[in-house]
N, C-alpha and C. Protein backbone atom coordinates (compact mmCIF):
# COMPACT_ATOMS: atom_id res chain seq x y z
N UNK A 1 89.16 68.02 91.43
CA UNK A 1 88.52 68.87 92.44
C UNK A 1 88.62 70.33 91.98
N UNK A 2 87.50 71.21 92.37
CA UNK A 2 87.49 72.29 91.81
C UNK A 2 88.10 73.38 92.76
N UNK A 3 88.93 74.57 92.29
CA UNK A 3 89.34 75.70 92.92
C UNK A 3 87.87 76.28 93.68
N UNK A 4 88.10 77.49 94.31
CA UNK A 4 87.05 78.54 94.72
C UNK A 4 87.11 79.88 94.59
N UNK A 5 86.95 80.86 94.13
CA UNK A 5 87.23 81.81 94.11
C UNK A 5 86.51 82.44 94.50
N UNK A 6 87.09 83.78 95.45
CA UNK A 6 86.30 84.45 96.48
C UNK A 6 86.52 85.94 95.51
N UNK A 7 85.41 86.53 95.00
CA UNK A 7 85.24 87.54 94.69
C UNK A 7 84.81 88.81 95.58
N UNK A 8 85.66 89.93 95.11
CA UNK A 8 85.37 91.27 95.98
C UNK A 8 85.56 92.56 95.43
N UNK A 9 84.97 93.37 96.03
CA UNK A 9 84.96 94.64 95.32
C UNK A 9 85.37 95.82 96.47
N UNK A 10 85.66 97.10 95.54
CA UNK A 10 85.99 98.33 96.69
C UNK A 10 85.24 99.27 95.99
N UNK A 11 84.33 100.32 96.68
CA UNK A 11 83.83 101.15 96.32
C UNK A 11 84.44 102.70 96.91
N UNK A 12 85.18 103.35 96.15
CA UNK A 12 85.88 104.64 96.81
C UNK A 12 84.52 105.91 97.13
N UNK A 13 85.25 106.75 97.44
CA UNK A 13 83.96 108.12 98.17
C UNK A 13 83.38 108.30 97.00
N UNK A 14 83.55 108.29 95.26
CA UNK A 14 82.99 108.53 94.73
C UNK A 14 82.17 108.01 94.30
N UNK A 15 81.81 106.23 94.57
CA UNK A 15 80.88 105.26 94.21
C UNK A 15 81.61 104.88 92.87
N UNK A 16 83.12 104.43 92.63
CA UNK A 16 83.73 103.92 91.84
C UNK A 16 84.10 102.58 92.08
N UNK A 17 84.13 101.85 91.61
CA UNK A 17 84.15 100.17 91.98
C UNK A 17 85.06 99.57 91.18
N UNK A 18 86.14 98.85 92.08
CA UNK A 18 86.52 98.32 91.48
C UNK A 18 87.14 96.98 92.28
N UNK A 19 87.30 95.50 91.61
CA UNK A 19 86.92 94.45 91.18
C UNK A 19 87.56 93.90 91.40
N UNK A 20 88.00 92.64 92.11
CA UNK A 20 89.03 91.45 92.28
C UNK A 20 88.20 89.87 92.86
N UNK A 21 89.34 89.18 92.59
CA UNK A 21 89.11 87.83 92.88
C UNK A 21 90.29 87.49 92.99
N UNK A 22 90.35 86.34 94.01
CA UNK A 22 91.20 85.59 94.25
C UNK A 22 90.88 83.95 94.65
N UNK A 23 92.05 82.90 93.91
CA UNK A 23 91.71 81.61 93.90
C UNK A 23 92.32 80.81 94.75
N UNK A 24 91.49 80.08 95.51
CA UNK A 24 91.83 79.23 96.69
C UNK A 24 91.87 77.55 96.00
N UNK A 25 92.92 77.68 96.92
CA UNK A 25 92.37 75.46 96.15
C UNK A 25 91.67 75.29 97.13
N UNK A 26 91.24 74.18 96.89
CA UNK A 26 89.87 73.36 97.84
C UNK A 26 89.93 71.76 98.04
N UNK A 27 90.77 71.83 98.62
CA UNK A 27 91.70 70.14 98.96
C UNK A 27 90.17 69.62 99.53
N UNK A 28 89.20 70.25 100.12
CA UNK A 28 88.22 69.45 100.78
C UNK A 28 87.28 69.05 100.28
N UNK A 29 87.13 70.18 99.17
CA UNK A 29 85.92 70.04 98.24
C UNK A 29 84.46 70.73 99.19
N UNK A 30 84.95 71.88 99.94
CA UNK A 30 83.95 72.28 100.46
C UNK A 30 83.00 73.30 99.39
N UNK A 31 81.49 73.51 99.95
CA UNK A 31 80.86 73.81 98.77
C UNK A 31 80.85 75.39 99.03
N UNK A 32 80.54 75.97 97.87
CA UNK A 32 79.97 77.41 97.91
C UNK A 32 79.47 78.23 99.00
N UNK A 33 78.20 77.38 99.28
CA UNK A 33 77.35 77.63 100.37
C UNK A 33 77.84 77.19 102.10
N UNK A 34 78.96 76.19 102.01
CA UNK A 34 79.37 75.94 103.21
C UNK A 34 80.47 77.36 103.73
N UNK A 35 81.47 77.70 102.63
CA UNK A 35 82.10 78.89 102.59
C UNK A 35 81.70 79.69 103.04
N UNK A 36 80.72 80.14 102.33
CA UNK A 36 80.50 81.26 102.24
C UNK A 36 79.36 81.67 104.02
N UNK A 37 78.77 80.18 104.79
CA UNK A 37 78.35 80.33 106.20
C UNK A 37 79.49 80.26 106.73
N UNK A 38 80.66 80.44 106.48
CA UNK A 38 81.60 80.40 107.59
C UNK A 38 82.58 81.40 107.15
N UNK A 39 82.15 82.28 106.25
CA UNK A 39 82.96 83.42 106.11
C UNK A 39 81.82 84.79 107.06
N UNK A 40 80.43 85.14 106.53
CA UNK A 40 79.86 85.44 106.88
C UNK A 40 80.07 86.35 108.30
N UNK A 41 79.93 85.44 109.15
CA UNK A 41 80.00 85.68 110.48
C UNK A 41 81.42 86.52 110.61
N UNK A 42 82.07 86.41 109.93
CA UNK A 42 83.78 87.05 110.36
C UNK A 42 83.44 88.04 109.24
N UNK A 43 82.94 88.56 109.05
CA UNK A 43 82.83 89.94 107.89
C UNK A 43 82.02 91.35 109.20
N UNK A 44 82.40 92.03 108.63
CA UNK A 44 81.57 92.95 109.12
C UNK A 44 80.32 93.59 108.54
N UNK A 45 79.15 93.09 109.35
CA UNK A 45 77.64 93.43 109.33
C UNK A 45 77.51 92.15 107.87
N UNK A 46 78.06 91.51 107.84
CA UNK A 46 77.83 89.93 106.95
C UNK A 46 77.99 90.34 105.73
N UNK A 47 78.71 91.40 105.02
CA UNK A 47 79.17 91.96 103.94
C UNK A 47 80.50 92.81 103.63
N UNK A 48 81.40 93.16 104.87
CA UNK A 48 82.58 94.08 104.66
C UNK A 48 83.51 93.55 105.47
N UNK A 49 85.24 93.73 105.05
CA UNK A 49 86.67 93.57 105.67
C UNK A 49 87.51 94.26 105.24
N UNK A 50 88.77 94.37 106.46
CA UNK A 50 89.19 94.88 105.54
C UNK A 50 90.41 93.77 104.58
N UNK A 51 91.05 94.16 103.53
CA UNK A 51 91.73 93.46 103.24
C UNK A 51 93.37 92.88 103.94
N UNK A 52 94.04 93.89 104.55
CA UNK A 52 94.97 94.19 105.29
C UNK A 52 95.18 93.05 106.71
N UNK A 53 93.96 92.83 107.20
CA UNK A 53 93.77 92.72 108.85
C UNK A 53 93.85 90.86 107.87
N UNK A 54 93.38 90.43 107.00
CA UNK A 54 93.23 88.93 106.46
C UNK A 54 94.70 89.01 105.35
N UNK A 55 95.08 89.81 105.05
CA UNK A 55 96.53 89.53 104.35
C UNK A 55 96.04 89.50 102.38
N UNK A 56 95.29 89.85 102.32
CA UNK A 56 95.04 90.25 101.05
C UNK A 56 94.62 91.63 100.29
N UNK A 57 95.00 91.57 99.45
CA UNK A 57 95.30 92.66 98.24
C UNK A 57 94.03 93.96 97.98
N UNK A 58 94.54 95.38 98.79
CA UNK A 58 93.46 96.19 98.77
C UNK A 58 93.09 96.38 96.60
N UNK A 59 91.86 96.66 96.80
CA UNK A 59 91.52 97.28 95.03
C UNK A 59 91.57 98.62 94.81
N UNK A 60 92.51 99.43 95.63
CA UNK A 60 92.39 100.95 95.12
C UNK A 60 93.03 101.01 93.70
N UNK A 61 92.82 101.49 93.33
CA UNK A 61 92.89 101.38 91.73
C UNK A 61 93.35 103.20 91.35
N UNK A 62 92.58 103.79 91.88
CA UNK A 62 92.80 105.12 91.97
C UNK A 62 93.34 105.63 93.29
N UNK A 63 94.18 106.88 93.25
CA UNK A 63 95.23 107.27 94.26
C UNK A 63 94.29 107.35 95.47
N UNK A 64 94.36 106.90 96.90
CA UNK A 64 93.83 106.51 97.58
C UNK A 64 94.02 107.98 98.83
N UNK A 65 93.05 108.22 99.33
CA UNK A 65 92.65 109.52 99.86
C UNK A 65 91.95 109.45 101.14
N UNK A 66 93.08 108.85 102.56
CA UNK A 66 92.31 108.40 103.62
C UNK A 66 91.36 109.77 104.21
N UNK A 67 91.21 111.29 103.57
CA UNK A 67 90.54 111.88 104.60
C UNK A 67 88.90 111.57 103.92
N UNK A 68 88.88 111.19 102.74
CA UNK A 68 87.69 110.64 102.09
C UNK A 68 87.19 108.80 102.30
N UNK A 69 88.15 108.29 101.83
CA UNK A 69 88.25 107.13 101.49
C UNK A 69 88.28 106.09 102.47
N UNK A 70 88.00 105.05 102.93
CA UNK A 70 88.47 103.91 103.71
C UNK A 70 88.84 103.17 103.44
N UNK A 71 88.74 102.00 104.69
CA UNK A 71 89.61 100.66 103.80
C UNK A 71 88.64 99.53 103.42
N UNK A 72 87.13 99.49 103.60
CA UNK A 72 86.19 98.45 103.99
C UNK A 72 85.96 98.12 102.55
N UNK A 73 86.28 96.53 102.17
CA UNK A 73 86.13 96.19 101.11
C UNK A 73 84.62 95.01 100.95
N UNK A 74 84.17 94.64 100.27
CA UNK A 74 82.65 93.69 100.02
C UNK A 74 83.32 93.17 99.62
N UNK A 75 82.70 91.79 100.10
CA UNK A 75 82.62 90.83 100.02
C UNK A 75 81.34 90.55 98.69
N UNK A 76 81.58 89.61 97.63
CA UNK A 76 80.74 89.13 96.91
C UNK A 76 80.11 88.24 96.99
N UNK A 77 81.07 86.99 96.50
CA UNK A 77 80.70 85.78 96.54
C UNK A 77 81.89 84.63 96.41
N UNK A 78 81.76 83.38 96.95
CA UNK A 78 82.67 82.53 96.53
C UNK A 78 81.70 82.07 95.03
N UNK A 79 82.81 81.64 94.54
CA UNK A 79 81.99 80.38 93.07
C UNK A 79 83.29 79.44 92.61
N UNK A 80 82.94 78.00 92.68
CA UNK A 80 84.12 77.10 92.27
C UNK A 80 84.36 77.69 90.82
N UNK A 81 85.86 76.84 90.57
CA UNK A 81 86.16 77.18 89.33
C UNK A 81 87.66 76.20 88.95
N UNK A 82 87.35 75.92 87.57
CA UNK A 82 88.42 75.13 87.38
C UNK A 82 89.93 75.97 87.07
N UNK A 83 90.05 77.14 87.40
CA UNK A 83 91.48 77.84 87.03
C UNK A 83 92.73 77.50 88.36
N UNK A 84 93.56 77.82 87.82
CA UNK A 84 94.75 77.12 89.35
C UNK A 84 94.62 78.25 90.23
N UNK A 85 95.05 77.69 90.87
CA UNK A 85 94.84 78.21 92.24
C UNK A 85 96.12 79.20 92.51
N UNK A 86 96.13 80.23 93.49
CA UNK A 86 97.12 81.15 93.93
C UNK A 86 97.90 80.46 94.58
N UNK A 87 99.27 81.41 95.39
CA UNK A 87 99.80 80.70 96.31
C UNK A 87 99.33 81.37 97.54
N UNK A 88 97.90 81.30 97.80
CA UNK A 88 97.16 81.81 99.50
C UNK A 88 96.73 80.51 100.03
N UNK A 89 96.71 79.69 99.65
CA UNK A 89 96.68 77.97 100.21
C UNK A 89 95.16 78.11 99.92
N UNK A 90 94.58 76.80 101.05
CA UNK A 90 93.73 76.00 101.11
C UNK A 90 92.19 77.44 101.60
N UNK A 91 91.07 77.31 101.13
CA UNK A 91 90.19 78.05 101.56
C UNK A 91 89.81 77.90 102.74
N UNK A 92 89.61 76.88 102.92
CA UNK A 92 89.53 76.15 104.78
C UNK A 92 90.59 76.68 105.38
N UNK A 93 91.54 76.36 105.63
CA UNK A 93 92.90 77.30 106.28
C UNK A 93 92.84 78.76 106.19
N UNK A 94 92.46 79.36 105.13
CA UNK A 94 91.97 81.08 104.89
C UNK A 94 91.19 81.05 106.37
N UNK A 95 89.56 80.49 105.91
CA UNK A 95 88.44 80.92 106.83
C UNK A 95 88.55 80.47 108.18
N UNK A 96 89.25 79.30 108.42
CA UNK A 96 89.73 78.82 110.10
C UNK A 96 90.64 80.43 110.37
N UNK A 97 92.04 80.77 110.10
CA UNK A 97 92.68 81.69 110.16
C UNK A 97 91.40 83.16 110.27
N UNK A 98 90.62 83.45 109.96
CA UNK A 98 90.15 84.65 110.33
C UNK A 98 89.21 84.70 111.94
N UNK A 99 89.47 85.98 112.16
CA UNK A 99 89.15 86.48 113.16
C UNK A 99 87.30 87.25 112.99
N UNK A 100 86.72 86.92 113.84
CA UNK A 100 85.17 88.13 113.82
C UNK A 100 85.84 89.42 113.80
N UNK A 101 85.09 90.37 113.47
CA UNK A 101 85.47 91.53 113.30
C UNK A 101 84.99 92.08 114.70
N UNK A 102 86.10 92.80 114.97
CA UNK A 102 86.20 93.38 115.87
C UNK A 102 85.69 95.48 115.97
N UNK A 103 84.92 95.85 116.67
CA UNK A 103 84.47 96.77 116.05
C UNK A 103 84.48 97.56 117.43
């Protein structure tokens, strides 16, 4: 059965980007496209989160400057993948565990 990895990015005030992923196992074998309709809806405007409020790893990369900067990270894409998996568990357990964004 294949991992999933949910790819994401942060763009700082200067339009600098930078890049992460993280790997879920997938005990269910749910697909890409099922994920990714049931992440959707819990993102904000069906493309942004923050990382903090879901328990994963902001991408500031450069020294971080809240009177410029925020915390709203994109969302990419999931895509299976055969690499091992983290210790953030099951992707189903991730996306049950999140909340709609609250705004």
């Amino acid at each position: 059965m294949e991992n999933i990895r949910f790819n994401y990015r942060y763009r700082d005030a200067h339009n600098y980007k930078q890049f992460g992923s993280l790997i879920f196992s997938n005990a269910t074998g749910i697909s890409v496209d099922k994920a990714t309709a049931l992440l959707l809806p819990k993102l904000i405007s069906e493309e942004f989160f923050v990382p903090d409020e879901w328990g994963l790893p902001r991408l500031h990369a450069s020294p971080y400057n809240p009177a410029v900067d925020h915390e709203w990270h994109e969302f990419e894409e999931f895509e299976l993948t055969d690499e091992s998996a983290g210790d953030l568990g099951d992707v189903v357990g991730f996306l049950e565990r999140l909340s709609p964004p609250s705004l």
